[in-house]
Protein backbone atom coordinates (compact mmCIF):
# COMPACT_ATOMS: atom_id res chain seq x y z
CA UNK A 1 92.76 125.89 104.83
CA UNK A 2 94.55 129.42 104.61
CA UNK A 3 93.53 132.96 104.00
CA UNK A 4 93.74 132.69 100.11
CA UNK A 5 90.89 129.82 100.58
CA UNK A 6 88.40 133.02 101.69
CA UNK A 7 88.28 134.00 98.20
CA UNK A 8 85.76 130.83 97.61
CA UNK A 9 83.88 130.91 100.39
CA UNK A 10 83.55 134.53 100.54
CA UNK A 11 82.09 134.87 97.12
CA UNK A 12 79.91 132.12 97.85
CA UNK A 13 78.46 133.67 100.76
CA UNK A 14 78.14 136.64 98.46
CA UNK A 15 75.33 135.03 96.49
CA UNK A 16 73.86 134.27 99.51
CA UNK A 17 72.74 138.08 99.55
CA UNK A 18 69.91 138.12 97.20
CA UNK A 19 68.05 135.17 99.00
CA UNK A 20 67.88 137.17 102.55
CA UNK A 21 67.63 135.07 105.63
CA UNK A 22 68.09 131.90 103.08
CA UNK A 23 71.67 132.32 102.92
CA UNK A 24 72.20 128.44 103.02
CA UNK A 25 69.72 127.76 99.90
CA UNK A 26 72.52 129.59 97.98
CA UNK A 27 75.15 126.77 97.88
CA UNK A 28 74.80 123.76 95.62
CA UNK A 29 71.94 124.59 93.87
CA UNK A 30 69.60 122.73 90.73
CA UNK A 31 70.97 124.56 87.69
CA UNK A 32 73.69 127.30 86.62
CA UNK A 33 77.16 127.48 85.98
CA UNK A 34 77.64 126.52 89.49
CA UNK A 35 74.93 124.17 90.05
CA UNK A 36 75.62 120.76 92.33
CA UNK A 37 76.70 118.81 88.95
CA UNK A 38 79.69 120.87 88.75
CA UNK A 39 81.11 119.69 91.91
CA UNK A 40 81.13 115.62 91.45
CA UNK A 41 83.79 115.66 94.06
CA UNK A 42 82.18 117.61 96.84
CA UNK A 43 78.89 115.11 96.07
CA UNK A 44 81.03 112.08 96.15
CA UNK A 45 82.28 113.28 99.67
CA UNK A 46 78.40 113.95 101.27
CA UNK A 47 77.07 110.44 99.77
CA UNK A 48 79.91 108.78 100.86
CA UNK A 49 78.84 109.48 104.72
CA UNK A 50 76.11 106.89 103.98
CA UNK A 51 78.62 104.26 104.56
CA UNK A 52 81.48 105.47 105.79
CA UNK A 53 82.11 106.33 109.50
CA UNK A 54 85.70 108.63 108.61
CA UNK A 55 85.76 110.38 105.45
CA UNK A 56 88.25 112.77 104.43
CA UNK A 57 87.74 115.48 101.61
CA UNK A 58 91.37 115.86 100.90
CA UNK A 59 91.39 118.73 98.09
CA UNK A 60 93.67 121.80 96.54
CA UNK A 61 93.02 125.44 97.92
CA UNK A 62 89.91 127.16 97.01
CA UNK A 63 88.31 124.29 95.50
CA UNK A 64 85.14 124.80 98.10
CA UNK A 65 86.16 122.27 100.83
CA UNK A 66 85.39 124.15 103.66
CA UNK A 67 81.79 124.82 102.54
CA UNK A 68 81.15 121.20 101.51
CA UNK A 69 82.27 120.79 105.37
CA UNK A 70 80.27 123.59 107.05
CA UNK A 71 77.30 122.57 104.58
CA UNK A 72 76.90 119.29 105.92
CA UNK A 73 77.65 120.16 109.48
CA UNK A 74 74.68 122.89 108.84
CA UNK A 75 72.19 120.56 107.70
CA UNK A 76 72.88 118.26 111.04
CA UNK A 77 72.66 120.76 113.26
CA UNK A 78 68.98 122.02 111.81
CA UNK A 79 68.06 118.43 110.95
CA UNK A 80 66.77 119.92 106.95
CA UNK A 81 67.80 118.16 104.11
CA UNK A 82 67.32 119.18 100.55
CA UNK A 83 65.51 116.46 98.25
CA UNK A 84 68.31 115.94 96.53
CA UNK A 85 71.18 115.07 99.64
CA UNK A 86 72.89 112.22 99.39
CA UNK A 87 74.21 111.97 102.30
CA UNK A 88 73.87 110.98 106.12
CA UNK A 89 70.68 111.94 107.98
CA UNK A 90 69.84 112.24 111.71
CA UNK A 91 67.04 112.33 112.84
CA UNK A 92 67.46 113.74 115.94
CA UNK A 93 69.17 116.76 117.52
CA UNK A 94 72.62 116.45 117.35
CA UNK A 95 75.91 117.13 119.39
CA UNK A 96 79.07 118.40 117.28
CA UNK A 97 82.12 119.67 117.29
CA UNK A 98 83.46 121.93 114.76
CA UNK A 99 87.29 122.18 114.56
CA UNK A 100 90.29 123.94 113.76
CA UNK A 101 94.01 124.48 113.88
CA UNK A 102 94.04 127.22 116.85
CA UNK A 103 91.39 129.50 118.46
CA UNK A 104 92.24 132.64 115.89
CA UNK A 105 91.79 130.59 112.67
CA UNK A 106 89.01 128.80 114.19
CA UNK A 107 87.23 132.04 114.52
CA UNK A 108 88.37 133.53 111.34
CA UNK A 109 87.40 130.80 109.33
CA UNK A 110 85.20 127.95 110.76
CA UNK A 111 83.20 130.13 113.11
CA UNK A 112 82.91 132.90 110.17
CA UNK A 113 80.94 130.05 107.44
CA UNK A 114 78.75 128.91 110.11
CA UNK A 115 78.29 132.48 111.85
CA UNK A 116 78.97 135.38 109.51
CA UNK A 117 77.28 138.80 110.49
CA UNK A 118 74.28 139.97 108.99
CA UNK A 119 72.65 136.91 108.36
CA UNK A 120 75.62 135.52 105.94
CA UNK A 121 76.57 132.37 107.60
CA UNK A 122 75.21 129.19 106.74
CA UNK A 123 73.35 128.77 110.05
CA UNK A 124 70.10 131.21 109.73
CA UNK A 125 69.54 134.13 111.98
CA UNK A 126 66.27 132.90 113.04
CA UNK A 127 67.62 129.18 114.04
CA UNK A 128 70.47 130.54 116.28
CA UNK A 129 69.17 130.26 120.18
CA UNK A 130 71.87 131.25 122.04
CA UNK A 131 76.13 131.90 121.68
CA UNK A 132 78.77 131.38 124.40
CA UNK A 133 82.14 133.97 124.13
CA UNK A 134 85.28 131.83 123.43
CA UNK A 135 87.46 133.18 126.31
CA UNK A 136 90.43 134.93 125.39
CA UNK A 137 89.82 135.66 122.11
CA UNK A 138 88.04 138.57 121.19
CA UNK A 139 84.39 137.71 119.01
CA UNK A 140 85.15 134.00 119.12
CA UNK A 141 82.25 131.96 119.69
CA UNK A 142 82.64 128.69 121.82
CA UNK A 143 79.56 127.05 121.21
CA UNK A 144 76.36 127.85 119.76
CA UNK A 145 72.80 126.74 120.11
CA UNK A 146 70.45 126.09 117.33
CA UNK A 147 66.91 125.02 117.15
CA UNK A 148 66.45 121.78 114.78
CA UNK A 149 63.09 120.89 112.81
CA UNK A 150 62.14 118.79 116.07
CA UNK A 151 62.08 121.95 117.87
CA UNK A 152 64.56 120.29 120.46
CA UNK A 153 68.29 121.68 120.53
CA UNK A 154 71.44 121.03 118.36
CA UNK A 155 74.79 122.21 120.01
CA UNK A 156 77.82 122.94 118.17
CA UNK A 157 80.62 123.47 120.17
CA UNK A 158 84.00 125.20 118.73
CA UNK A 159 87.51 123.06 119.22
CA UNK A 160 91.06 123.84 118.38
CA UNK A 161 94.29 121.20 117.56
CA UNK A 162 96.51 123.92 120.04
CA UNK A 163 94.15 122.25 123.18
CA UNK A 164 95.83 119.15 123.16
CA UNK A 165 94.44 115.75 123.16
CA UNK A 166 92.80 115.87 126.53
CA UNK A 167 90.46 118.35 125.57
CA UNK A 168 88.90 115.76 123.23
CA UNK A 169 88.26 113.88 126.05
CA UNK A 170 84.66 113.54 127.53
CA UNK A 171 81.27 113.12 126.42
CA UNK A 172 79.66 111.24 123.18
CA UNK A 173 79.37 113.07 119.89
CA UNK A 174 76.58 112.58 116.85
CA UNK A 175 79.72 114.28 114.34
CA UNK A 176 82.98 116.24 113.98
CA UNK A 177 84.34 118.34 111.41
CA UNK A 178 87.85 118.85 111.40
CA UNK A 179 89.09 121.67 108.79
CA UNK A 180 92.33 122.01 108.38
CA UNK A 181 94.33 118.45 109.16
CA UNK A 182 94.94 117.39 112.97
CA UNK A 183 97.36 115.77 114.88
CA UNK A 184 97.35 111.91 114.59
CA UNK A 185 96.77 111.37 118.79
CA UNK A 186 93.45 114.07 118.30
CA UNK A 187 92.05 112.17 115.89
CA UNK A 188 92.14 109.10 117.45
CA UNK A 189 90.43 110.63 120.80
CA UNK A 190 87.44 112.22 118.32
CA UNK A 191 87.06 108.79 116.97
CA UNK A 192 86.26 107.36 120.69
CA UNK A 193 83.70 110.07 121.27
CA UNK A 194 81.71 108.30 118.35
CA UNK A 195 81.73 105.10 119.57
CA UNK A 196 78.47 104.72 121.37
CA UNK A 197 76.31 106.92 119.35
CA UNK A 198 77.96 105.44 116.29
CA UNK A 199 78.88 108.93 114.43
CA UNK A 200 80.86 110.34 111.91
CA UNK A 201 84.16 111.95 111.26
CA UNK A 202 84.45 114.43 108.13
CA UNK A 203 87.72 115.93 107.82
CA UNK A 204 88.39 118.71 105.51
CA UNK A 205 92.54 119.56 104.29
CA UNK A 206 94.91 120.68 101.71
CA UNK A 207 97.37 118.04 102.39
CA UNK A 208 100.46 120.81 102.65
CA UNK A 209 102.46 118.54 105.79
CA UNK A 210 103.13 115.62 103.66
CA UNK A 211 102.50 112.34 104.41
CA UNK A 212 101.34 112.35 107.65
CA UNK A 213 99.84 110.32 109.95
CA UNK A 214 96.47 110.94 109.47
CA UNK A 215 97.21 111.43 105.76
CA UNK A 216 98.48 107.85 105.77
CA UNK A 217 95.97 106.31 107.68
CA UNK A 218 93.36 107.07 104.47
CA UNK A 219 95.83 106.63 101.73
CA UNK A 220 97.63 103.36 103.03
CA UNK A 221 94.20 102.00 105.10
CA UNK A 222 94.13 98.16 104.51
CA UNK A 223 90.70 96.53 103.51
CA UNK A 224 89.69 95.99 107.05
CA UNK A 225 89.83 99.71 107.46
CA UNK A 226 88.84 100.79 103.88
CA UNK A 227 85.05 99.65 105.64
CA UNK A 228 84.71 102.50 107.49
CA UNK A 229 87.13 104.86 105.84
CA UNK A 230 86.54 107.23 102.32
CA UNK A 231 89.63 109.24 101.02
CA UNK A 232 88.26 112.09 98.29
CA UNK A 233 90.61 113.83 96.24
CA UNK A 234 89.78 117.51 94.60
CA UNK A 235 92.38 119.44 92.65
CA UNK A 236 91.61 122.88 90.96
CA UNK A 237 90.36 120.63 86.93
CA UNK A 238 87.48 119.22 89.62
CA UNK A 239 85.69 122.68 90.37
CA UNK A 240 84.31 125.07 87.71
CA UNK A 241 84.60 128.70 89.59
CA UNK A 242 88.65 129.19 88.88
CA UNK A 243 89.28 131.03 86.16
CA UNK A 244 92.85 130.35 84.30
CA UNK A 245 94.59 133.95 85.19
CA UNK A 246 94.15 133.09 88.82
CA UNK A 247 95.59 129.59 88.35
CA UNK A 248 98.35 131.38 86.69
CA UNK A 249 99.16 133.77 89.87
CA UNK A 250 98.76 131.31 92.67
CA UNK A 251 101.27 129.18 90.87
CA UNK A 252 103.70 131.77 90.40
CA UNK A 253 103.33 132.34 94.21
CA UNK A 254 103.70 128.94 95.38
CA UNK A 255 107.10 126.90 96.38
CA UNK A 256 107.44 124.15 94.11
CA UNK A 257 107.17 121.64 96.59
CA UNK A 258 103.29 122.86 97.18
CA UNK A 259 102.34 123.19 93.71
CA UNK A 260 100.77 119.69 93.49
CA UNK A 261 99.19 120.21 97.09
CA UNK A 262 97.49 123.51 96.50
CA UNK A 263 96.38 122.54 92.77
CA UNK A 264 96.01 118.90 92.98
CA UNK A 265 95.25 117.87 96.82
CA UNK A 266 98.34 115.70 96.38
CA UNK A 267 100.22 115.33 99.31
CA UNK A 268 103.14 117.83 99.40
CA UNK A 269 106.88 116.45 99.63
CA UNK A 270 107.31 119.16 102.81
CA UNK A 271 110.22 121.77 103.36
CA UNK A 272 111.65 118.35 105.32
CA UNK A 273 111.38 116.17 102.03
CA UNK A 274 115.19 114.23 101.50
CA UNK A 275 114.17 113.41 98.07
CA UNK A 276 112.12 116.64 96.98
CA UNK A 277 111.74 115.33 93.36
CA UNK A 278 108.19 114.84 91.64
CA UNK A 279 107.49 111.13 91.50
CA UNK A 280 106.38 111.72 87.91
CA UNK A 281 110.11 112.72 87.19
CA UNK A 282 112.43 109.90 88.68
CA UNK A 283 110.06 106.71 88.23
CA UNK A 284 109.71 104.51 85.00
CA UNK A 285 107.10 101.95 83.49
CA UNK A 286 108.87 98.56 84.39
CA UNK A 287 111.02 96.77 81.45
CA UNK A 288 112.13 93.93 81.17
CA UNK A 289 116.02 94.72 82.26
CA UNK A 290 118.80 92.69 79.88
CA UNK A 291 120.84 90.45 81.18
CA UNK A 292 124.17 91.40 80.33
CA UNK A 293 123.25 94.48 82.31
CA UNK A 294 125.75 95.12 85.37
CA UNK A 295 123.43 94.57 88.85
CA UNK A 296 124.08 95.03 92.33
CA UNK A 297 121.83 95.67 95.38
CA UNK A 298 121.65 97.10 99.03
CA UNK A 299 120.62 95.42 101.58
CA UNK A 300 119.38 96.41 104.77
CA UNK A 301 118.62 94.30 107.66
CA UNK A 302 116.94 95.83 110.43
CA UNK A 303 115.21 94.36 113.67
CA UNK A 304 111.94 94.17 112.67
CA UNK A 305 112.49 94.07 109.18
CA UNK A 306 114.81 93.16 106.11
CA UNK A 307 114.70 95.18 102.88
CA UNK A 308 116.79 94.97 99.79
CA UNK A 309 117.10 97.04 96.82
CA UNK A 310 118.08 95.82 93.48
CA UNK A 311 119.77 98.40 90.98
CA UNK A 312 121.03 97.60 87.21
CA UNK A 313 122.96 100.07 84.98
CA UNK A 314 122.31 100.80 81.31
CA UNK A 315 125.80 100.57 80.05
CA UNK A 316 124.96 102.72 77.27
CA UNK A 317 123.40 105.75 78.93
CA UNK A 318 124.58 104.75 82.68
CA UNK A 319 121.46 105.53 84.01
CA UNK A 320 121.21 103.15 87.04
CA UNK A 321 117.48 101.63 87.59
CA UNK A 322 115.78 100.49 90.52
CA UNK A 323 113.57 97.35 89.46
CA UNK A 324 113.05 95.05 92.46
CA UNK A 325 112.35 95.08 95.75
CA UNK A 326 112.74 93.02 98.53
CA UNK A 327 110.66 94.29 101.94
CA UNK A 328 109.43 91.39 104.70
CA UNK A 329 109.20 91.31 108.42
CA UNK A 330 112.39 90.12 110.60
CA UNK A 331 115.76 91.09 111.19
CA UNK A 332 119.17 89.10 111.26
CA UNK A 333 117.99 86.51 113.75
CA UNK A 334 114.72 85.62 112.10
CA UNK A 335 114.62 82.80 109.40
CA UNK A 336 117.95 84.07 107.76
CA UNK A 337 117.62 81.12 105.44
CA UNK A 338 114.29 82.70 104.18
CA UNK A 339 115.48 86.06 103.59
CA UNK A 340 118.40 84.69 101.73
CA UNK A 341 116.94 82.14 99.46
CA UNK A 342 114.57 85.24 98.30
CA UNK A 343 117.39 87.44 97.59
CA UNK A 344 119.32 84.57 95.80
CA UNK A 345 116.16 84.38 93.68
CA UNK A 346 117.08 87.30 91.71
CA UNK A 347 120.41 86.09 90.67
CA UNK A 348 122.72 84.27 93.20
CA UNK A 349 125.63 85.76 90.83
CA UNK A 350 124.46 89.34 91.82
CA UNK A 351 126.73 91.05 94.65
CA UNK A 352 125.27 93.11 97.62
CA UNK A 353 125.98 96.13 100.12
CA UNK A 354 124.92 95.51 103.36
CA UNK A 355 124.39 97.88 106.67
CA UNK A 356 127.87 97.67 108.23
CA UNK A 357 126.28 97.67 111.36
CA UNK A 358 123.98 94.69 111.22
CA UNK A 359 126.86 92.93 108.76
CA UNK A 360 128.49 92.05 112.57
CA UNK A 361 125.40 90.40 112.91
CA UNK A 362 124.32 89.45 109.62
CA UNK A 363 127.19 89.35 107.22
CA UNK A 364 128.43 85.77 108.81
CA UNK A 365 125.24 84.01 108.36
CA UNK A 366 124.18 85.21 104.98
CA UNK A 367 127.34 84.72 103.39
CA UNK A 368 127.48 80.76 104.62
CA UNK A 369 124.16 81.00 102.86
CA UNK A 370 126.01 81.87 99.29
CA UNK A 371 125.34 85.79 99.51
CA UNK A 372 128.33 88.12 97.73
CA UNK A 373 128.15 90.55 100.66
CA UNK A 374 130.46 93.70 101.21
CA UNK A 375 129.98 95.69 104.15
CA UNK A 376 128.54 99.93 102.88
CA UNK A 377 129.97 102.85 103.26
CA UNK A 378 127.32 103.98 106.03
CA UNK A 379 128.25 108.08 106.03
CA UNK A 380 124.56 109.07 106.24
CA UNK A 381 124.36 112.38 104.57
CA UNK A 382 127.44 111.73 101.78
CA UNK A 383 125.33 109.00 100.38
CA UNK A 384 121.70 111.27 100.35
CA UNK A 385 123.80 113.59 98.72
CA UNK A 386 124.59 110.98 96.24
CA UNK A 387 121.51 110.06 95.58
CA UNK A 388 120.20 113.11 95.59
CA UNK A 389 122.42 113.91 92.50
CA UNK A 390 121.67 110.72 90.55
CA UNK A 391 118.42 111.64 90.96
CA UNK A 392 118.78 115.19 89.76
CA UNK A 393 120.63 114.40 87.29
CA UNK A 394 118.27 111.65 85.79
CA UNK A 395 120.88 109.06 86.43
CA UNK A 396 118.91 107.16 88.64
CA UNK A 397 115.11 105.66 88.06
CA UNK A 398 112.93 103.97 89.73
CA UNK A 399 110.31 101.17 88.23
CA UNK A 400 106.93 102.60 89.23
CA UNK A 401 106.32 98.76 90.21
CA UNK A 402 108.42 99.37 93.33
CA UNK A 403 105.16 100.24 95.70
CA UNK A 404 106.76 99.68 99.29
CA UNK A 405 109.57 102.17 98.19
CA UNK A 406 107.54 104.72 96.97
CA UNK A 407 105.84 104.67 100.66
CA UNK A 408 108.89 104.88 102.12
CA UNK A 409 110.32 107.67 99.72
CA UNK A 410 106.91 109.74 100.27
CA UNK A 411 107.71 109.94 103.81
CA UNK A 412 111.59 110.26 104.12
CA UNK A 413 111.74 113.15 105.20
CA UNK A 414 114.09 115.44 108.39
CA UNK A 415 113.54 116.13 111.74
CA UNK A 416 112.50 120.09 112.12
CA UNK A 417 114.10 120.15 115.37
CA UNK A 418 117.74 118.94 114.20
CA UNK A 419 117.50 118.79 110.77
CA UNK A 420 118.31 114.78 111.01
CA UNK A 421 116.37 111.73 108.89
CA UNK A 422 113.60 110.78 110.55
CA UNK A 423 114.42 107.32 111.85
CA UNK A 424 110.79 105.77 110.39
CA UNK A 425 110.00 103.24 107.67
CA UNK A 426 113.36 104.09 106.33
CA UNK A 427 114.43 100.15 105.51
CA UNK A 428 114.48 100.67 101.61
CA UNK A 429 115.88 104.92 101.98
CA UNK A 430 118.63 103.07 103.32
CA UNK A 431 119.14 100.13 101.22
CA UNK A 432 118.97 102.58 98.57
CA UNK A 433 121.60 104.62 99.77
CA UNK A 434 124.33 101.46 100.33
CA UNK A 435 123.50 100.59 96.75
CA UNK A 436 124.49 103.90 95.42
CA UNK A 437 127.57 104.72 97.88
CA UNK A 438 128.70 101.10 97.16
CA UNK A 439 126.72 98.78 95.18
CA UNK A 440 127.10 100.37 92.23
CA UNK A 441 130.84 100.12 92.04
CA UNK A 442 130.33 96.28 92.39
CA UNK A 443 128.13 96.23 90.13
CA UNK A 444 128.58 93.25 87.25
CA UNK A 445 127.14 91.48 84.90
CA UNK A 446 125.70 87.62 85.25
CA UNK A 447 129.02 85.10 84.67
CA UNK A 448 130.15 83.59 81.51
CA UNK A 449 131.40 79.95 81.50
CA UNK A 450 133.99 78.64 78.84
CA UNK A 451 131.55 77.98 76.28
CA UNK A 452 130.27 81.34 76.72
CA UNK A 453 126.81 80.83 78.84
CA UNK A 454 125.89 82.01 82.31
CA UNK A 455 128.31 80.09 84.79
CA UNK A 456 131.49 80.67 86.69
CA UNK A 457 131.99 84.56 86.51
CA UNK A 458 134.86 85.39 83.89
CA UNK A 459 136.95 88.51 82.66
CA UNK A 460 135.75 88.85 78.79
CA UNK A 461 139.71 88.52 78.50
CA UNK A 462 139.74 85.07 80.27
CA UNK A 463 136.77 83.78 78.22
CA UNK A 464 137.71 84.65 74.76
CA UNK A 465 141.52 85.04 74.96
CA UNK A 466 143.89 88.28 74.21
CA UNK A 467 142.29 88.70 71.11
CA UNK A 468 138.76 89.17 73.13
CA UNK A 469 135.73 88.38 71.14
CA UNK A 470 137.46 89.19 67.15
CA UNK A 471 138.94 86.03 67.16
């Protein structure tokens, strides 16, 4: 969450002020414009801690997230629900940890909800027992006190991402709220501290780095994992308090390639995106491609795993598409056979580009096997630039079928240090990128025999004489 995200919580805490030492009675309330049915999102998230051990509220600036955070956080520490929460109870005191990105936004923003002067923060005046200074940092609080219902003692302790991952180490926690997104090896370490007292993880984030690693870990979680985990999504159409005129000026403000992040909670491509090209723009509803279509595809075969690309050009419009995928575990030396009858499956006719490098490995094999293989041109950033172009140019689409290379494209992106490809889940990025540098210039279309059916490949010349086909 940024500065411009103040706005929301700032004029909630403003209503705040007619209900004097209530100030938490002021958010989510029965009826009004801005009553709790307005915000299905934000009630989806709290219910969904009934179940789920790791949830994360993964919205668009100013859409409230932070407050749906520090709300629930509140009602733990004081041990007070409202009739109508949906949520997780304790029963008990609890032991938290509220956390952000470094010790001067932590205090600017997560301390200020929970603590603001005068009696504004969601934690009332009258509950607060005792505060500990945040060294360092002038009017940061490092933990505070508070007395629950019991009349025993919550304890909320402030943490920042900048500490490392050794200063998540230690002692068991009842709950953590992380706002703003942390580092992958943090998380993990606030997920041990809830393993004994078996407590939850709520994570609040506009998802401006991209696919990340935490990012993935919700979006990509496999069904074993989907038991304890609860991705939310919130964009600006979700919330009721943004008017259209400010819509219009944070837009203007905002670098294309954050637009759907700070209006949609879509992940952003990054400043480090290869491919920075809305997915919306470059992918297609499959159709069933024509035969006489010319086809090639790329083929990468890596250690721990082969991938192939298969690309067919309209020869009409010469838009190349991208319809099938190939993406399995093992490289040149595991069950060759296996990759090759699957790639033969799409047309044994159909030639390929292959990594030069692994071709030394691969190229002998495969082709015994009846594979049409041709080592690629392998010049890394020539053939992004390439594709690039195709794609900006709307001479290359993608079948929206093709889910393991839109994971891969979603997270292609360049080292910040060097400015190189990051050398990750790249398989199909690179398969991609032989096709286009040299798969498309074999391209060709499936072989005519004499009488004019699919066989031995033939020249239209050779099939139907000098005259060609007006005979």
């Amino acid at each position: 969450m940024g500065p411009e995200d103040l706005g929301a919580i700032a004029e909630a805490l403003a209503q705040s002020q007619a209900r004097e030492g209530e100030p938490l009675r002021a958010f989510f309330p029965a009826f009004g414009p801005r009553g709790r049915s307005q915000y299905p999102k934000h009630l989806e998230f709290f219910e969904a801690g009934q179940t789920k051990q790791e949830r994360l509220f993964m919205a668009a600036n100013r859409v409230g997230k932070t407050v749906a955070g520090a709300f629930e956080g509140t009602l733990h520490l004081l041990g007070e629900y409202p009739d109508w929460w949906p949520g997780r109870r304790f029963d008990h005191p609890t032991d938290a940890w509220a956390c952000g990105t470094n010790a001067q936004t932590t205090r600017d923003i997560v301390q200020q909800v929970f603590l603001a002067p005068r009696g504004k923060g969601m934690i009332p005046q009258d509950r607060i027992i005792h505060t500990q200074a945040y060294r360092g940092v002038a009017d940061a609080i490092e933990t505070v006190w508070v007395r629950h219902v019991s009349c025993g003692t919550s304890k909320l302790v402030f943490k920042t991402y900048e500490q490392g991952r050794k200063s998540f180490e230690g002692l068991a926690k009842d709950w953590i709220w992380c706002d703003e997104e942390p580092p992958m090896d943090c998380y993990m370490e606030m997920l041990y501290r809830l393993l004994t007292t078996r407590g939850c993880i709520f994570t609040t984030f506009t998802p401006l780095q991209g696919r990340s690693e935490v990012v993935t870990s919700f979006l990509e979680a496999d069904d074993e994992a989907r038991e304890s985990k609860c991705l939310i999504q919130a964009g600006w159409k979700d919330v009721p308090h943004l008017d259209e005129k400010s819509k219009e000026t944070l837009i203007r403000a905002t670098p294309p390639y954050l637009v759907q992040a700070r209006t949609e909670g879509e992940p952003a491509l990054g400043k480090g995106a290869i491919y920075p090209f809305d997915e919306a723009l470059i992918s297609v509803d499959p159709f069933p491609v024509p035969e006489f279509w010319p086809k090639a595809y790329g083929l990468d075969v890596g250690w721990e795993r082969t991938a192939a690309i298969w690309g067919a050009r309209d020869p009409g419009s010469g838009v190349i598409y991208l319809y099938s995928e190939y993406y399995q575990g093992g490289g040149p030396t595991s069950a060759p056979a296996n990759h090759a009858v699957a790639i033969q499956s799409r047309g044994k006719w159909i030639p390929g580009a292959i990594d030069p490098v692994s071709a030394v490995h691969a190229i002998t094999p495969f082709v015994s096997m009846g594979l049409d293989l041709t080592p690629a041109d392998n010049k890394v950033e020539r053939g992004i630039m390439e594709v690039f172009e195709l794609f900006a140019s709307g001479q290359l689409k993608v079948f929206r079928s093709l889910s393991d290379w839109f994971k891969e494209f979603r997270k292609y992106q360049r080292k910040e240090s060097t400015g190189q490809p990051l050398k990750r889940d790249d398989h199909l990025m690179d398969a991609t990128r032989y096709l286009i540098t040299t798969g498309r210039n074999l391209m060709k279309p499936p072989p005519i025999s004499e009488d004019g059916f699919k066989g031995m490949h033939r020249s239209p010349v050779a099939a139907y004489g000098n005259q060609g086909w007006m005979r």
